[in-house]
PDB file of N, CA and C in Angstrom:
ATOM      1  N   UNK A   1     -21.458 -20.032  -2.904  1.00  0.00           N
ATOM      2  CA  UNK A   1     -22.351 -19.075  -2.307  1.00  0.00           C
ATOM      3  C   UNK A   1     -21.521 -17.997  -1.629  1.00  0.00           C
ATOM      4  N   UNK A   2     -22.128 -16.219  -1.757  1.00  0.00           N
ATOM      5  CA  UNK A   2     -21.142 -15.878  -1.233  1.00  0.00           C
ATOM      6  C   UNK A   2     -21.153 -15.459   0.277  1.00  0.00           C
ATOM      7  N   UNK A   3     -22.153 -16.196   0.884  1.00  0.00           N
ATOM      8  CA  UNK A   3     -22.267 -15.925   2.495  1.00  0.00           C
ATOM      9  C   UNK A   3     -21.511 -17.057   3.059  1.00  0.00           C
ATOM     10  N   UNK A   4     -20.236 -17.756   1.960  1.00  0.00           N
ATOM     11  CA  UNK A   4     -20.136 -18.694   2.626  1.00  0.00           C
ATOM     12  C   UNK A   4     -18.300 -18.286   3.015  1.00  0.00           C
ATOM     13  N   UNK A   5     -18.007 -17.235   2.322  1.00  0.00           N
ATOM     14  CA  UNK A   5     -16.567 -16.139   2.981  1.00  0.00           C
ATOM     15  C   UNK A   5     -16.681 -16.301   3.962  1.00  0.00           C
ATOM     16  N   UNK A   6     -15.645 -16.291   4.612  1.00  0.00           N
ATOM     17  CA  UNK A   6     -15.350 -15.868   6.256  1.00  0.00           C
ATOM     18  C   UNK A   6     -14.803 -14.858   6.266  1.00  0.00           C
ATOM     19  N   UNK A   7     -15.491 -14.215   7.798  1.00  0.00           N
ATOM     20  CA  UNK A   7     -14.589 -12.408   7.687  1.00  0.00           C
ATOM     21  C   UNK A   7     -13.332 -12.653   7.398  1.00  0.00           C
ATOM     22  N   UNK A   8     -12.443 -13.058   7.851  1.00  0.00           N
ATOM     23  CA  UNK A   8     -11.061 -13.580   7.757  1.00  0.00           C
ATOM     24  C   UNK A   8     -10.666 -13.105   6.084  1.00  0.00           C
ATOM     25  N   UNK A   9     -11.521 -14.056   5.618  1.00  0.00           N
ATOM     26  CA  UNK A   9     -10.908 -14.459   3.834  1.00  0.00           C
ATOM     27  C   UNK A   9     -11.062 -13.040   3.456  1.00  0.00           C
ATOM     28  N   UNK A  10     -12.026 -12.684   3.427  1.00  0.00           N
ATOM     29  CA  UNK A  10     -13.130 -11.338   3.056  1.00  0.00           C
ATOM     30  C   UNK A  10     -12.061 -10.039   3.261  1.00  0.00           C
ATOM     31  N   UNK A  11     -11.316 -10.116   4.446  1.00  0.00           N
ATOM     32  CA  UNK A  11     -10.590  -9.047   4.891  1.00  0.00           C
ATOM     33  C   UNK A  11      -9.198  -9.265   4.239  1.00  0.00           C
ATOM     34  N   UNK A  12      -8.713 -10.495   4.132  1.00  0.00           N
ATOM     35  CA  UNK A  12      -7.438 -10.751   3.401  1.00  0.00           C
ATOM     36  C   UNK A  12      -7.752 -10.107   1.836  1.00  0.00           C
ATOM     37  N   UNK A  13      -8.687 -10.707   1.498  1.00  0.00           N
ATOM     38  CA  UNK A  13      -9.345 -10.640  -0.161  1.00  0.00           C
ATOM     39  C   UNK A  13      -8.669  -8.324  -0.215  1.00  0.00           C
ATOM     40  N   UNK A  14      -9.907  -7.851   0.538  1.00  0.00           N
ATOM     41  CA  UNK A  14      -9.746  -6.807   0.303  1.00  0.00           C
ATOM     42  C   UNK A  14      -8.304  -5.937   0.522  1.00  0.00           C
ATOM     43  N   UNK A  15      -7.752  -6.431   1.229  1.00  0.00           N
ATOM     44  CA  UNK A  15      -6.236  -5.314   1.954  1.00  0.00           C
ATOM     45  C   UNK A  15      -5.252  -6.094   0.983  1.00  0.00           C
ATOM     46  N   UNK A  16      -5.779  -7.404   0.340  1.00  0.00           N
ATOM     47  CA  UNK A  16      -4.194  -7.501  -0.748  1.00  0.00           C
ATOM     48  C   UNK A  16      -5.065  -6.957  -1.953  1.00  0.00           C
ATOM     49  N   UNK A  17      -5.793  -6.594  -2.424  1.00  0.00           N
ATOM     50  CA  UNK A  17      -6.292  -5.689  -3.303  1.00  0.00           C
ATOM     51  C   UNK A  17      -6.150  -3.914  -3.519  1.00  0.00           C
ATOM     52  N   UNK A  18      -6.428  -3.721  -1.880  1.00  0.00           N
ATOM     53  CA  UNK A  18      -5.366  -2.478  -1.694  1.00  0.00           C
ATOM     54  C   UNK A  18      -4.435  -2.014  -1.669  1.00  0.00           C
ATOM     55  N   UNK A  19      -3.903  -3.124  -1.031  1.00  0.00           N
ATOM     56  CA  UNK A  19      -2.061  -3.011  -1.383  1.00  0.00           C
ATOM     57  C   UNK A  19      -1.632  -3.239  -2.434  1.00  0.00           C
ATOM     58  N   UNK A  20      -2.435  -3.881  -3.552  1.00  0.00           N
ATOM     59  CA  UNK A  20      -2.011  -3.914  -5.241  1.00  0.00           C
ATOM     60  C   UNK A  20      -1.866  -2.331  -6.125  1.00  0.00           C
ATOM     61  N   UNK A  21      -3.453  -1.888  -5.207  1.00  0.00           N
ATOM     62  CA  UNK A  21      -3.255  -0.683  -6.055  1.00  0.00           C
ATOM     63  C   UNK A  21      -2.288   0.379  -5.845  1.00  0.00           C
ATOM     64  N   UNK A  22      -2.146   0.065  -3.773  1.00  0.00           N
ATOM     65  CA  UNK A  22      -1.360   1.120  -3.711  1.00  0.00           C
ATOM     66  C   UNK A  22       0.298   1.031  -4.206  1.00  0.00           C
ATOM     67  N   UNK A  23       0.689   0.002  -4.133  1.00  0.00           N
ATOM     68  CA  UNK A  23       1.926  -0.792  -4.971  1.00  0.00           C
ATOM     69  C   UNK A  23       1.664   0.462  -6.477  1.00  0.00           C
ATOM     70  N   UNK A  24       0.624   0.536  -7.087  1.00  0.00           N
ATOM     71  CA  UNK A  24       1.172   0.722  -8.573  1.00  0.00           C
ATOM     72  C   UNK A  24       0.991   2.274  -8.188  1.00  0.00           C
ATOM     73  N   UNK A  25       0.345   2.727  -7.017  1.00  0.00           N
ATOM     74  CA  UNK A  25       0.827   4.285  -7.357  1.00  0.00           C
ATOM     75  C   UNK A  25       2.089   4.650  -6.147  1.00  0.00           C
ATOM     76  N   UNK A  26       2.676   3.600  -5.305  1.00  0.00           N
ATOM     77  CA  UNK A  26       3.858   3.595  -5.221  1.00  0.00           C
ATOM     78  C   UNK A  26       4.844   3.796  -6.870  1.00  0.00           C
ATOM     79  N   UNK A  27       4.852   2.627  -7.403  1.00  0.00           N
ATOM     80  CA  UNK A  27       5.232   2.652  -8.528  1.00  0.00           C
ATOM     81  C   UNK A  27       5.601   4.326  -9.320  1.00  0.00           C
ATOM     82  N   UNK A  28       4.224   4.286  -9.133  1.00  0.00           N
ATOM     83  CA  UNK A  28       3.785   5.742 -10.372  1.00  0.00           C
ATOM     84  C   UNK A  28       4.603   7.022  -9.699  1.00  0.00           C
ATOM     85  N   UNK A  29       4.547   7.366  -8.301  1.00  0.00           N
ATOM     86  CA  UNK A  29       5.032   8.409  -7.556  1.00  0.00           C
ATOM     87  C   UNK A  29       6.722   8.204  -7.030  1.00  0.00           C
ATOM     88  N   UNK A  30       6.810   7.070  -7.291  1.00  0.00           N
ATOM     89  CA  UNK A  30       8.599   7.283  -7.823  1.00  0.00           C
ATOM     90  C   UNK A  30       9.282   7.457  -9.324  1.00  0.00           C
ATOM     91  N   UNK A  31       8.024   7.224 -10.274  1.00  0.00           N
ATOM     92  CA  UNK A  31       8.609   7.349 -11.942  1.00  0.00           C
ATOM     93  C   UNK A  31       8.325   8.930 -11.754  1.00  0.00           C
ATOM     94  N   UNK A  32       7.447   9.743 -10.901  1.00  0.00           N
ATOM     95  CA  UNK A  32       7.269  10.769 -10.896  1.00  0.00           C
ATOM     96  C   UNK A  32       8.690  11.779 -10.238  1.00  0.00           C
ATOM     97  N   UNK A  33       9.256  11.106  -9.281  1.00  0.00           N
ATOM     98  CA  UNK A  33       9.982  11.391  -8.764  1.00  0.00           C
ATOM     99  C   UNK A  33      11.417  11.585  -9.194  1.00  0.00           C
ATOM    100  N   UNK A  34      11.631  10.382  -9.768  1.00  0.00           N
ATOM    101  CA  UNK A  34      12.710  10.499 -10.730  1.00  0.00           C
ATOM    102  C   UNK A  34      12.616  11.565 -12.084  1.00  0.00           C
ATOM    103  N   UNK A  35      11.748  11.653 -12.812  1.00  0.00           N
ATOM    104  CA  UNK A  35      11.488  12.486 -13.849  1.00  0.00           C
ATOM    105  C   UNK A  35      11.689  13.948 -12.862  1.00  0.00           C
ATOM    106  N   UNK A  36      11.640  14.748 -11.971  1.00  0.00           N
ATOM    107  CA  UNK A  36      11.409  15.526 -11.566  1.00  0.00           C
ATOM    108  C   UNK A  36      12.813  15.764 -11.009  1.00  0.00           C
ATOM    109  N   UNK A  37      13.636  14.705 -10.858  1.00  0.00           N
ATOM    110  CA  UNK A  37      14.975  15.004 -10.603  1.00  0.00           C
ATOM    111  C   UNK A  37      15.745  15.017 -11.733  1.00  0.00           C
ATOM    112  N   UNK A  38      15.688  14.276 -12.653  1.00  0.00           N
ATOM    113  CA  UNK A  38      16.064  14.960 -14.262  1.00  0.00           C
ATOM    114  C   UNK A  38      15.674  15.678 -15.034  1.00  0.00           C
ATOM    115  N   UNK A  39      14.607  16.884 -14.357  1.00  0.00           N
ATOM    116  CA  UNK A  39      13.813  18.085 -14.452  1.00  0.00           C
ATOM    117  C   UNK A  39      14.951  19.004 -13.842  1.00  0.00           C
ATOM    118  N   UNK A  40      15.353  18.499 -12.478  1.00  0.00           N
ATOM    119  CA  UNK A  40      16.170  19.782 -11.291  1.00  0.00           C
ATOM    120  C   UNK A  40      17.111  19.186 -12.140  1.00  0.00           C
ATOM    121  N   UNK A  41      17.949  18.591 -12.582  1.00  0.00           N
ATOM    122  CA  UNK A  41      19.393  18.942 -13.291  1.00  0.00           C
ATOM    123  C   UNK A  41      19.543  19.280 -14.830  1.00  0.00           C
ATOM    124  N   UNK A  42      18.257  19.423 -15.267  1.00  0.00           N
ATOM    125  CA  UNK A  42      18.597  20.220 -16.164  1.00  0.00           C
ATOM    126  C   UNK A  42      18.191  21.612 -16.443  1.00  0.00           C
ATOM    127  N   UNK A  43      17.821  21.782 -14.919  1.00  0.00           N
ATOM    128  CA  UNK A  43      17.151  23.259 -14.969  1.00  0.00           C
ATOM    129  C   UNK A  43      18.129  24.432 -14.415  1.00  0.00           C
ATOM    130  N   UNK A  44      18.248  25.582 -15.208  1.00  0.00           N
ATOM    131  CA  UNK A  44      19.330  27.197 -14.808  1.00  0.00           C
ATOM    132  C   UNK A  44      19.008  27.533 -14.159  1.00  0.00           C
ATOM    133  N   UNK A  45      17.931  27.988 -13.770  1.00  0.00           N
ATOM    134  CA  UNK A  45      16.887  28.528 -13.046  1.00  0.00           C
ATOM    135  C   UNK A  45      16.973  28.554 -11.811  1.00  0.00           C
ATOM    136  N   UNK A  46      17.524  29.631 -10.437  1.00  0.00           N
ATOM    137  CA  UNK A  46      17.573  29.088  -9.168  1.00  0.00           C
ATOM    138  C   UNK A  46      15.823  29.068  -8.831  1.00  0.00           C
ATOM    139  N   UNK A  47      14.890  29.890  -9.588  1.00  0.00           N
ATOM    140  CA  UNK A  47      13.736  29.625  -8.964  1.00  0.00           C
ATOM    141  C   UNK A  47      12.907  28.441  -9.424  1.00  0.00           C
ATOM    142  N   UNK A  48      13.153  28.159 -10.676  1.00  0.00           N
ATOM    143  CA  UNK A  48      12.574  26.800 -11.158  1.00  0.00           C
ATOM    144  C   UNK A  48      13.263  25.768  -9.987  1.00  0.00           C
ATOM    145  N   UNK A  49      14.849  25.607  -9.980  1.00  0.00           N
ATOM    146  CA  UNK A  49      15.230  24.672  -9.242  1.00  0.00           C
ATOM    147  C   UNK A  49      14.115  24.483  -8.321  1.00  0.00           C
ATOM    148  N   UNK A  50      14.527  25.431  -7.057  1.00  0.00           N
ATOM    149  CA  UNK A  50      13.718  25.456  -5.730  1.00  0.00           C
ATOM    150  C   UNK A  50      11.553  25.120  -6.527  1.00  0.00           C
ATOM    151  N   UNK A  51      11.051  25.354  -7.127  1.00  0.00           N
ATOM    152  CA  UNK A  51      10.166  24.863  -7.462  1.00  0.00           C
ATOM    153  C   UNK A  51      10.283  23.045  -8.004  1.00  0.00           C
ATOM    154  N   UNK A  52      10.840  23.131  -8.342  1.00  0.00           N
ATOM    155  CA  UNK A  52      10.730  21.827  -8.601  1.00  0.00           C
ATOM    156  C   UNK A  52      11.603  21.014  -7.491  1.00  0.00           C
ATOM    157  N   UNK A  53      12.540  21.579  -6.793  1.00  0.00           N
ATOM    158  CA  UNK A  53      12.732  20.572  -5.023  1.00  0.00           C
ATOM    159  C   UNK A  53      11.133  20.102  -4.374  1.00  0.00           C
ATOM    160  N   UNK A  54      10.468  21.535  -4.353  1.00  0.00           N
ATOM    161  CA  UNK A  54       9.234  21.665  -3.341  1.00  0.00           C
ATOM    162  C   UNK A  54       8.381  20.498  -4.005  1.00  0.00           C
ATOM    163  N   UNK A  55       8.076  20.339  -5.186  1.00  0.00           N
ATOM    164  CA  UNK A  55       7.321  19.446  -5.817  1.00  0.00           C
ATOM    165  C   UNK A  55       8.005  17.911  -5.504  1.00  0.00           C
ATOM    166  N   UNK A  56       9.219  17.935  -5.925  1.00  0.00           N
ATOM    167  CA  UNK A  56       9.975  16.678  -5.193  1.00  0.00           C
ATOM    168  C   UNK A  56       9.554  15.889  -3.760  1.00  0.00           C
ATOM    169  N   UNK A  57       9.466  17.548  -3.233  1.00  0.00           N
ATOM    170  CA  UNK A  57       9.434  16.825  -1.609  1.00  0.00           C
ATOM    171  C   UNK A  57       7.853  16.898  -0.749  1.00  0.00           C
ATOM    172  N   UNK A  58       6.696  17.672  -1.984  1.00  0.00           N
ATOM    173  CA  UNK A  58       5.389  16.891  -1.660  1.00  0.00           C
ATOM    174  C   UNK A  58       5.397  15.382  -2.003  1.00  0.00           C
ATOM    175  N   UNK A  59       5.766  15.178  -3.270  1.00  0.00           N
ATOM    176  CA  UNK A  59       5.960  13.664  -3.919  1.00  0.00           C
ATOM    177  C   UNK A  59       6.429  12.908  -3.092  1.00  0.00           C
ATOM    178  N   UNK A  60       7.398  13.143  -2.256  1.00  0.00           N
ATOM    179  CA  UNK A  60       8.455  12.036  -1.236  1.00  0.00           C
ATOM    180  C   UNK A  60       7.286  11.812   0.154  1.00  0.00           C
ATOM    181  N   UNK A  61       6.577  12.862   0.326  1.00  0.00           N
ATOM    182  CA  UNK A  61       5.608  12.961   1.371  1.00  0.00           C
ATOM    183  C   UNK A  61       4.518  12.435   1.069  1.00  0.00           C
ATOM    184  N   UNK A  62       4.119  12.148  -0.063  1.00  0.00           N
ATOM    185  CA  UNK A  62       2.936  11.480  -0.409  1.00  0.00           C
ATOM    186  C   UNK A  62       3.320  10.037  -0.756  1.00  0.00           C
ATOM    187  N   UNK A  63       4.827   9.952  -1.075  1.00  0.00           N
ATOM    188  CA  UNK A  63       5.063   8.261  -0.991  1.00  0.00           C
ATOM    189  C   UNK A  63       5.513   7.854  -0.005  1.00  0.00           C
ATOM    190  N   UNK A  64       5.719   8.597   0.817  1.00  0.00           N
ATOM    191  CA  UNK A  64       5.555   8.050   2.530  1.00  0.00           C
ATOM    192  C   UNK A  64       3.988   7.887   3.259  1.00  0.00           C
ATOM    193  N   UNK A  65       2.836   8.443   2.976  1.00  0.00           N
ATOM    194  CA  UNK A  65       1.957   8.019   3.214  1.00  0.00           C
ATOM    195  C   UNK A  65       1.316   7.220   2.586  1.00  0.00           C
ATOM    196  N   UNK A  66       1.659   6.948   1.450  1.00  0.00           N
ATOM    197  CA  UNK A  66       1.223   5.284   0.929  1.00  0.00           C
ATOM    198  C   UNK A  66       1.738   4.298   1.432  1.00  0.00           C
ATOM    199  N   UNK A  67       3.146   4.504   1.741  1.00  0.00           N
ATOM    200  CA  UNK A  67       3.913   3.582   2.098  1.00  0.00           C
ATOM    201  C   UNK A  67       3.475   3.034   4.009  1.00  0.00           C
ATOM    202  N   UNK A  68       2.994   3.467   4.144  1.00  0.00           N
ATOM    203  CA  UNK A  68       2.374   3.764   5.362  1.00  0.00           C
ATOM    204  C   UNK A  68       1.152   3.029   5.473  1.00  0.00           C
ATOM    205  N   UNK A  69       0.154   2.982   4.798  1.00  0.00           N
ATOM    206  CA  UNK A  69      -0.829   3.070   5.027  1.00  0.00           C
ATOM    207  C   UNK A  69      -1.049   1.623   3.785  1.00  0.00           C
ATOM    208  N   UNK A  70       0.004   1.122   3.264  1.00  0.00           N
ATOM    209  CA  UNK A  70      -0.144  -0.147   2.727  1.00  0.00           C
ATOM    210  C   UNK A  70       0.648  -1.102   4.188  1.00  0.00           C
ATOM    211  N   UNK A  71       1.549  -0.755   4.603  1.00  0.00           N
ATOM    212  CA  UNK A  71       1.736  -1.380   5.520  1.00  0.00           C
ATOM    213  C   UNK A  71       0.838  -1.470   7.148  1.00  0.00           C
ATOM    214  N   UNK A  72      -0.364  -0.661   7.706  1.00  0.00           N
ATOM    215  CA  UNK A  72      -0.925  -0.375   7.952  1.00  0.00           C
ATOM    216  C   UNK A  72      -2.333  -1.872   8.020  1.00  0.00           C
ATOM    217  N   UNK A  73      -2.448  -1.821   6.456  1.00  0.00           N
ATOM    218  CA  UNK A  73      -3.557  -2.317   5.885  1.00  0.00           C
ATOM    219  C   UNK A  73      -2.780  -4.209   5.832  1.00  0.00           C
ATOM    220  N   UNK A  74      -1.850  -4.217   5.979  1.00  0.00           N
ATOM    221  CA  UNK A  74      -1.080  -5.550   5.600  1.00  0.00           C
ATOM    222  C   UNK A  74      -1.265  -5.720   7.663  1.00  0.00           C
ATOM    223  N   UNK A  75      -0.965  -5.240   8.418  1.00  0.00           N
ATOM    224  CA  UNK A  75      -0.717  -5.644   9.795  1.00  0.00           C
ATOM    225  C   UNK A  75      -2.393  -5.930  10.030  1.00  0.00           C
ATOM    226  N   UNK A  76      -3.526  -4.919   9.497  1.00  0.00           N
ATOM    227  CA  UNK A  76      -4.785  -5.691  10.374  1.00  0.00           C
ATOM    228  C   UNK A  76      -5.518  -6.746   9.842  1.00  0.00           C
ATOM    229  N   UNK A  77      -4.723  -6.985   8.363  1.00  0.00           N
ATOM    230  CA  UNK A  77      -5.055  -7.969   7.869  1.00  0.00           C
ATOM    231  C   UNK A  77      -4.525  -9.132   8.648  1.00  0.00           C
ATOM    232  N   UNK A  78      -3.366  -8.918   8.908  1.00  0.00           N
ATOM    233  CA  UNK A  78      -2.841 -10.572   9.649  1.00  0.00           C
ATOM    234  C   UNK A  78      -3.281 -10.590  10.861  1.00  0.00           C
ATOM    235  N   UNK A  79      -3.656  -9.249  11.511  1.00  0.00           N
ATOM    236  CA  UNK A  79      -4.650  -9.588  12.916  1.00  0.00           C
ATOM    237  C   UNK A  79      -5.483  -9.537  12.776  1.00  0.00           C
ATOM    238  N   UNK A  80      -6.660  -9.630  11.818  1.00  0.00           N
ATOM    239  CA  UNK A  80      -7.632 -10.420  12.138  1.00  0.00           C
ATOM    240  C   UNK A  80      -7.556 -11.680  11.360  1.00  0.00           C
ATOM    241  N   UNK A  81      -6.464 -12.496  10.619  1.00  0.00           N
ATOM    242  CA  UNK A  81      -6.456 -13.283  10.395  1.00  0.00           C
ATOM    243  C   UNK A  81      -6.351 -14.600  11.770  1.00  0.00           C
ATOM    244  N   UNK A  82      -5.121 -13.924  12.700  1.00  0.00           N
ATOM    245  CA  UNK A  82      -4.565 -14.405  13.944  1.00  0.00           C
ATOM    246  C   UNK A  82      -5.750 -14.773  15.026  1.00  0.00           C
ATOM    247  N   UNK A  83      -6.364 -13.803  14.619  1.00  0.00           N
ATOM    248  CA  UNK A  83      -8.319 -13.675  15.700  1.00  0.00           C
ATOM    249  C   UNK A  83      -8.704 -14.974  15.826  1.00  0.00           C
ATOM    250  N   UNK A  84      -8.857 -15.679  15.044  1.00  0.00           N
ATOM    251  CA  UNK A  84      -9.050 -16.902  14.525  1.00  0.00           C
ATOM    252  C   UNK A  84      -8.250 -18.460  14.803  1.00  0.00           C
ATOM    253  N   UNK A  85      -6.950 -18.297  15.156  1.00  0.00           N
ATOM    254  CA  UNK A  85      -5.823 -18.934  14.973  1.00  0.00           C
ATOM    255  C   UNK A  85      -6.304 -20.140  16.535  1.00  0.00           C
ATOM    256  N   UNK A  86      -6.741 -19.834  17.525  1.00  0.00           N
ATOM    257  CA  UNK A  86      -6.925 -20.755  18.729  1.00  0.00           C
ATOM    258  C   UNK A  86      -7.785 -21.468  18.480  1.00  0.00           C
ATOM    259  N   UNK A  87      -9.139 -21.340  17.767  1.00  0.00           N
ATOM    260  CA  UNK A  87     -10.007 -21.671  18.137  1.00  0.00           C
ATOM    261  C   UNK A  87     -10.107 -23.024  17.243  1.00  0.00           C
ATOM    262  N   UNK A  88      -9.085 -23.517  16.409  1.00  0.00           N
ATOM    263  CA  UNK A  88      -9.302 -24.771  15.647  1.00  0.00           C
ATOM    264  C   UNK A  88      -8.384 -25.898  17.242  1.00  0.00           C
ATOM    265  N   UNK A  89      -7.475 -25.062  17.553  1.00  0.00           N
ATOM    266  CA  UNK A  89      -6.832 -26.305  18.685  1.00  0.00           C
ATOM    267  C   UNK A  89      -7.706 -26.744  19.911  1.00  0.00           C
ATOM    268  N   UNK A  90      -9.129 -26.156  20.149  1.00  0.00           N
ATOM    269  CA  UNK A  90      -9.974 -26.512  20.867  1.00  0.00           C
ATOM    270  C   UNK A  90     -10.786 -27.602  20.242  1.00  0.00           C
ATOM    271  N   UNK A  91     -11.228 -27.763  19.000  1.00  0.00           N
ATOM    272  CA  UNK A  91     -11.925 -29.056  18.468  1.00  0.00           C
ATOM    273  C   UNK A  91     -11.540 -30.407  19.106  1.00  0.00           C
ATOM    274  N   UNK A  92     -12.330 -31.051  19.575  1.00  0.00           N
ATOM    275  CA  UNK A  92     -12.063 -32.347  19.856  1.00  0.00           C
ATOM    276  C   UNK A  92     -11.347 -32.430  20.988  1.00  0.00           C
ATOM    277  N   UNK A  93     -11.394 -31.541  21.933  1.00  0.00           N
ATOM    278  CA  UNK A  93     -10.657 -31.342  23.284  1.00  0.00           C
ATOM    279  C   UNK A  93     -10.910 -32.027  24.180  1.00  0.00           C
ATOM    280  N   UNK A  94     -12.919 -32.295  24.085  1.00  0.00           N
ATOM    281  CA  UNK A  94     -13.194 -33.232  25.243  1.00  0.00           C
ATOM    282  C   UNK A  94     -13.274 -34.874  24.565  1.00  0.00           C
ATOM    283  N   UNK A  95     -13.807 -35.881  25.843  1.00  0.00           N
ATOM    284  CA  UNK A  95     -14.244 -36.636  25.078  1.00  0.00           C
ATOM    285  C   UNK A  95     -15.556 -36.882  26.041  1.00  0.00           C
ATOM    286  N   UNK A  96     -16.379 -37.466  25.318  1.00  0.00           N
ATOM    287  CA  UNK A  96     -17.920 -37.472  25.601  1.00  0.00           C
ATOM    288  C   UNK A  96     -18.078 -39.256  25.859  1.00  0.00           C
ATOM    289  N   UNK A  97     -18.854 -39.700  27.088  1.00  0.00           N
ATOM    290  CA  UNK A  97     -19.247 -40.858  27.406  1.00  0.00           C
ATOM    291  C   UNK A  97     -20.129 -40.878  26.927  1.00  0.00           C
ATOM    292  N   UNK A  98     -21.174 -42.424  27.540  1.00  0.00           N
ATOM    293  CA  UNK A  98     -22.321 -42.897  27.362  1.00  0.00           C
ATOM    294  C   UNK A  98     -23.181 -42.110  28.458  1.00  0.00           C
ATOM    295  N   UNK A  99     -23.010 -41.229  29.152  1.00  0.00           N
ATOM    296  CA  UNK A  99     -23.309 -40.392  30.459  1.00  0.00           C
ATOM    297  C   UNK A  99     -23.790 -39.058  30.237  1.00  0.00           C
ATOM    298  N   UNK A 100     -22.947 -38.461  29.085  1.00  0.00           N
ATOM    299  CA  UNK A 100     -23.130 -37.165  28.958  1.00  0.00           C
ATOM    300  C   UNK A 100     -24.624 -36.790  28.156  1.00  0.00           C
ATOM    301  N   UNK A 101     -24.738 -35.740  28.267  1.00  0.00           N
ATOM    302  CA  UNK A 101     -26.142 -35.142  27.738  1.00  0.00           C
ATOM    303  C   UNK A 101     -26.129 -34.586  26.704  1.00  0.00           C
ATOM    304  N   UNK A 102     -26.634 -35.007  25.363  1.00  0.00           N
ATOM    305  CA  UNK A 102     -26.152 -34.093  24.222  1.00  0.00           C
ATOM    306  C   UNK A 102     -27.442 -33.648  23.584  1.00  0.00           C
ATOM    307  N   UNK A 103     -28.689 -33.853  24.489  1.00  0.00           N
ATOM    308  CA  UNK A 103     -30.232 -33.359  24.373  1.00  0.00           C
ATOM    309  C   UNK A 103     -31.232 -34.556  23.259  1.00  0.00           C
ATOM    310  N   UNK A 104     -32.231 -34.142  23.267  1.00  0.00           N
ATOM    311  CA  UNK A 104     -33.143 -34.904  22.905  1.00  0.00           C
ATOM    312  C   UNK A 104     -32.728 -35.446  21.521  1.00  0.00           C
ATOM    313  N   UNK A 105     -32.545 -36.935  21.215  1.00  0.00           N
ATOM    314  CA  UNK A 105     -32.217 -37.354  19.507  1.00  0.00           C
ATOM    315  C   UNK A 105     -33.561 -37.786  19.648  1.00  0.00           C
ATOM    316  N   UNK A 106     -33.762 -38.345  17.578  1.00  0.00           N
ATOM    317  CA  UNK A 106     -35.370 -39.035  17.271  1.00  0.00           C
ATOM    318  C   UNK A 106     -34.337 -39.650  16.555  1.00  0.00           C
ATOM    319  N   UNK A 107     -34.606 -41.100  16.104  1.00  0.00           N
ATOM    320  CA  UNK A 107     -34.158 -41.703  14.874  1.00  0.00           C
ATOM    321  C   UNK A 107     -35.738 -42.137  14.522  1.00  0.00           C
ATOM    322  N   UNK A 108     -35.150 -42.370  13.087  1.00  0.00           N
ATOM    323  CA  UNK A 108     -35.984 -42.576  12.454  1.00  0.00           C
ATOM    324  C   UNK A 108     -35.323 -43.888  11.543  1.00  0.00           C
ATOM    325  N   UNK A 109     -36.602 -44.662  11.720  1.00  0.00           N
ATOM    326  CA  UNK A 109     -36.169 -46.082  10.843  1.00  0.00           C
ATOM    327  C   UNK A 109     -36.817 -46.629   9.603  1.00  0.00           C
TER     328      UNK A 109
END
């Protein structure tokens, strides 16, 4: 059933899904990068050069904000995983007599 996720899982599920994709256009924006530097050395051109630096160094700026923003997405994933982390060492903390009140039972026989 799927109401039976916990935010926890739900939030892990999605941010390593994001970070997959952003991984492959990491990927993609350094094959871009490289091609664009064996573009600048084989180019005469001082104005092509300088055009194709500038393109270089949007590319380097846009794989710094992926790079960013996958790591970003990886830290609130493990805090709100951590959100969670106390509340299993409280189970079974007390112990309950023949005294205590645990409200009205019925058995049935």
């Amino acid at each position: 059933m799927v109401s039976a996720i916990s935010g926890s899982t739900a939030t892990a599920l999605v941010a390593s899904s994001g970070s997959t994709s952003s991984s492959n256009s990491v990927s993609e924006i350094e094959a871009q990068i490289a091609r664009k530097e064996a573009e600048l050395s084989a180019a005469t051109d001082e104005t092509e050069k300088q055009t194709i630096r500038s393109e270089i160094e949007a590319l380097e700026g846009r794989l710094e904000q992926l790079r960013t923003a996958g790591s970003t997405a990886a830290e609130e994933a493990m805090q709100a995983e951590n959100k969670l982390v106390g509340e299993s060492e409280r189970i079974g903390t007390r112990n309950f007599d023949e005294e205590t009140e645990f409200g009205e039972r019925t058995i049935y026989v």
